[in-house]
Protein backbone atom coordinates (compact mmCIF):
# COMPACT_ATOMS: atom_id res chain seq x y z
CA UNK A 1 5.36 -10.66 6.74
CA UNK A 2 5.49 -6.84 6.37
CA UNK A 3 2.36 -4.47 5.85
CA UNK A 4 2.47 -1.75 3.82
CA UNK A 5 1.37 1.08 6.13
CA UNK A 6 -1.44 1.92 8.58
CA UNK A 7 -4.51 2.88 7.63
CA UNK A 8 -5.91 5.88 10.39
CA UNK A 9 -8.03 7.83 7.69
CA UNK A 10 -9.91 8.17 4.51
CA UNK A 11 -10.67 9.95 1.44
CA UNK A 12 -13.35 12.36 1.47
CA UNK A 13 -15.08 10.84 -1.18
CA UNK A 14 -15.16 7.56 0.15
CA UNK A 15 -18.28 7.79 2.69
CA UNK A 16 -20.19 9.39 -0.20
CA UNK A 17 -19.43 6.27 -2.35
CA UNK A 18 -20.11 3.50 0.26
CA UNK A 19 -23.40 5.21 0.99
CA UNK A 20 -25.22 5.35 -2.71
CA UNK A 21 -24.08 2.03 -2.90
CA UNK A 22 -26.16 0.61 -0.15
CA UNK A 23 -28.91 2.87 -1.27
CA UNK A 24 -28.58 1.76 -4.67
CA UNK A 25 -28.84 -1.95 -3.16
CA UNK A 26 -31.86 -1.12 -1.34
CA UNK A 27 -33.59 0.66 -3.74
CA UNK A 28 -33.05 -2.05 -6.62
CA UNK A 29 -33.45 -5.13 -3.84
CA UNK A 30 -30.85 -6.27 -4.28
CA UNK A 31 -28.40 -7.30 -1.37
CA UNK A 32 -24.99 -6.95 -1.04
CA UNK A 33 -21.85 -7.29 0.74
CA UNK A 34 -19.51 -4.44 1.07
CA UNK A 35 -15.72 -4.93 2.63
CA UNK A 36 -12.37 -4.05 3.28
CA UNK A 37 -9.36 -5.49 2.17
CA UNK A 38 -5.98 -4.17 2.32
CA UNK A 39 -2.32 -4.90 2.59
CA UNK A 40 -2.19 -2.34 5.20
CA UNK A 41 -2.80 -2.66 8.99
CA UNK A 42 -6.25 -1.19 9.85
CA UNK A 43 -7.28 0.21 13.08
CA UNK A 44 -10.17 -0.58 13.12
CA UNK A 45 -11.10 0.74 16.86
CA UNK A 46 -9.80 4.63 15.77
CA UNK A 47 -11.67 4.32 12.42
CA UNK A 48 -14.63 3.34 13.93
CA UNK A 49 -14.40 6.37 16.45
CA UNK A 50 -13.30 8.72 14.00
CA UNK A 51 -15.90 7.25 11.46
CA UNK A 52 -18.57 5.94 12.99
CA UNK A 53 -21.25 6.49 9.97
CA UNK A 54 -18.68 4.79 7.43
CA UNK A 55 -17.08 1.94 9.45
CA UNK A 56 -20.84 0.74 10.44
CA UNK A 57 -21.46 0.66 6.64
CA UNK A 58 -18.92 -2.28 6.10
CA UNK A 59 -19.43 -6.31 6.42
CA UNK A 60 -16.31 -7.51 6.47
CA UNK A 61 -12.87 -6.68 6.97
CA UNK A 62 -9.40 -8.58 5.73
CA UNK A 63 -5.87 -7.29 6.32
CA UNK A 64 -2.88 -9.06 5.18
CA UNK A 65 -1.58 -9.51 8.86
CA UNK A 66 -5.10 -11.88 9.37
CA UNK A 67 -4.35 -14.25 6.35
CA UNK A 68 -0.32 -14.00 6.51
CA UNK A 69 -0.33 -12.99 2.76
CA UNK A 70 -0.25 -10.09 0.81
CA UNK A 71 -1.98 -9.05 -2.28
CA UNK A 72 -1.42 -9.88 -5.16
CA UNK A 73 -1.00 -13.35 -3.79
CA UNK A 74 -4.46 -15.04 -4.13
CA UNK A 75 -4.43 -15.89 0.17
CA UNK A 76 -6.25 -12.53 0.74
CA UNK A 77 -8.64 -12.42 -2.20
CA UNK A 78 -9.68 -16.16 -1.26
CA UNK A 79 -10.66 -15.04 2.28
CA UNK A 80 -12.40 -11.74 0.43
CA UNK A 81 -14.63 -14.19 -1.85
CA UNK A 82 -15.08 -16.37 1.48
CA UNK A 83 -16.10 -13.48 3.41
CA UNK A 84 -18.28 -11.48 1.54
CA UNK A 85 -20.56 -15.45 0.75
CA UNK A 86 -20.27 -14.99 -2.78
CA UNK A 87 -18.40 -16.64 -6.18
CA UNK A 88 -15.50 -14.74 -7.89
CA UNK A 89 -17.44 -13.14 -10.94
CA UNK A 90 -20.43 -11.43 -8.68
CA UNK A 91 -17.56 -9.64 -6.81
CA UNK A 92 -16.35 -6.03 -7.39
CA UNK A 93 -12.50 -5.40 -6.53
CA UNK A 94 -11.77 -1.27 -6.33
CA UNK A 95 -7.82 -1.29 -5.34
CA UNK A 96 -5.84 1.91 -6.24
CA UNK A 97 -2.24 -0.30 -6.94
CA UNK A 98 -2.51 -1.72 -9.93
CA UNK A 99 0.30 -4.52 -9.94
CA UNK A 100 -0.99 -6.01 -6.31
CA UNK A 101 -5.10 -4.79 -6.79
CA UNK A 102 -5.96 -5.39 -10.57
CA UNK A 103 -3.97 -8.27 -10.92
CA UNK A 104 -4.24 -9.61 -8.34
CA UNK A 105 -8.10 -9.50 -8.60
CA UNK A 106 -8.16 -10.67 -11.65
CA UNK A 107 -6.21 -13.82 -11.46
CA UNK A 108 -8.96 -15.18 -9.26
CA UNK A 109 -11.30 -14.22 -11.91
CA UNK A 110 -12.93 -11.02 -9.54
CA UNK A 111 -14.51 -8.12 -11.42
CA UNK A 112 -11.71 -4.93 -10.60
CA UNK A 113 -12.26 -1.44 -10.74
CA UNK A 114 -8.50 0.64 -10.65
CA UNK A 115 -9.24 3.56 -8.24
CA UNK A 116 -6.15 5.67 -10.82
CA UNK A 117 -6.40 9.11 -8.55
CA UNK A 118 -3.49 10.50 -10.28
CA UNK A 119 -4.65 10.31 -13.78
CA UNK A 120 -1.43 8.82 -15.11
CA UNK A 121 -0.38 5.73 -15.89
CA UNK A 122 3.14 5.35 -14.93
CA UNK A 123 3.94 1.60 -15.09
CA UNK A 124 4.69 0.34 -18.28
CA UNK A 125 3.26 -2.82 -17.77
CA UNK A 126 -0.19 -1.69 -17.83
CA UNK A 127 -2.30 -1.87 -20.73
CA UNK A 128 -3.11 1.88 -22.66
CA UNK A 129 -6.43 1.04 -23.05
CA UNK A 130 -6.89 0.32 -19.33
CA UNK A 131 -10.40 1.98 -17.71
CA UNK A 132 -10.37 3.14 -14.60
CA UNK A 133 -11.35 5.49 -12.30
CA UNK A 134 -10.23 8.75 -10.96
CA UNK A 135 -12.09 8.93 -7.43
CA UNK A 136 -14.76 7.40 -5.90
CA UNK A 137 -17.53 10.08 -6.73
CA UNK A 138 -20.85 8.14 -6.94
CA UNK A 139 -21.99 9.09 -9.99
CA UNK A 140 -18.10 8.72 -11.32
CA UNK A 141 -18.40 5.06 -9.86
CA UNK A 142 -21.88 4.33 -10.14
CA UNK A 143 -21.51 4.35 -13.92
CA UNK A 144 -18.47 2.03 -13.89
CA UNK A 145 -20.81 -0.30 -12.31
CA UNK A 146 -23.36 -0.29 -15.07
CA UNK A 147 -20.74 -0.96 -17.88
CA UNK A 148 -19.76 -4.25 -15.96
């Protein structure tokens, strides 16, 4: 099996995201479980050093090169539902490839969220009337969450 890249940094927006989440969870009580998955490799040591505020803010983690599978097959979202101790329809997916995220995601009946940062929707396949977002700006995000 081949990943599809390393993963040694993040989006600027991404911290801000992660963080109103948990304080959305704390303020409404309600607990949650927040995780990585990706068919990338993750360094997980260097993010944590380079991140130390975000990576801490995470439960789980799952690359493909721990389960032997990559998305969209359902190997990885199995050990995401698995990890984060829930059932498939009280999980949120956010993937940014459509054809191996959203699909994938939703063939094992998860809530998705497209992270689209481009604006444009270049594969045919996908439905026009697809919602998604265009970054991870809390507010942006936030009110994705409430139209679930």
């Amino acid at each position: 099996m081949r990943t599809l890249g390393v993963i040694t940094s993040l989006f600027p927006d991404a911290l801000p995201c992660i963080q109103s989440l948990r304080a959305r969870a704390q303020r409404d009580k309600h607990p949650i479980q927040i995780g990585i998955m990706s068919n990338g490799f993750i360094y997980k040591d260097l993010l944590t050093r380079k991140y130390p505020d975000f990576m801490n803010l995470f439960d789980f983690w799952i690359q493909a090169s721990d389960v032997g599978a990559l998305k969209p097959s359902n190997i990885p979202f199995i050990a995401c539902i698995n990890a984060s101790k829930s059932i498939p329809r009280n999980i949120l997916y956010v993937g940014d490839t459509y054809s191996k995220d959203i699909i994938g995601g939703r063939e094992m009946n998860i809530h998705t969220c497209w992270l689209n940062r481009t604006n444009e929707i270049k594969d045919m396949n996908i439905p026009k009337n697809e919602v998604y977002i265009s970054s991870l700006n809390p507010i942006e995000f936030e009110a994705y969450i409430d139209n679930i």
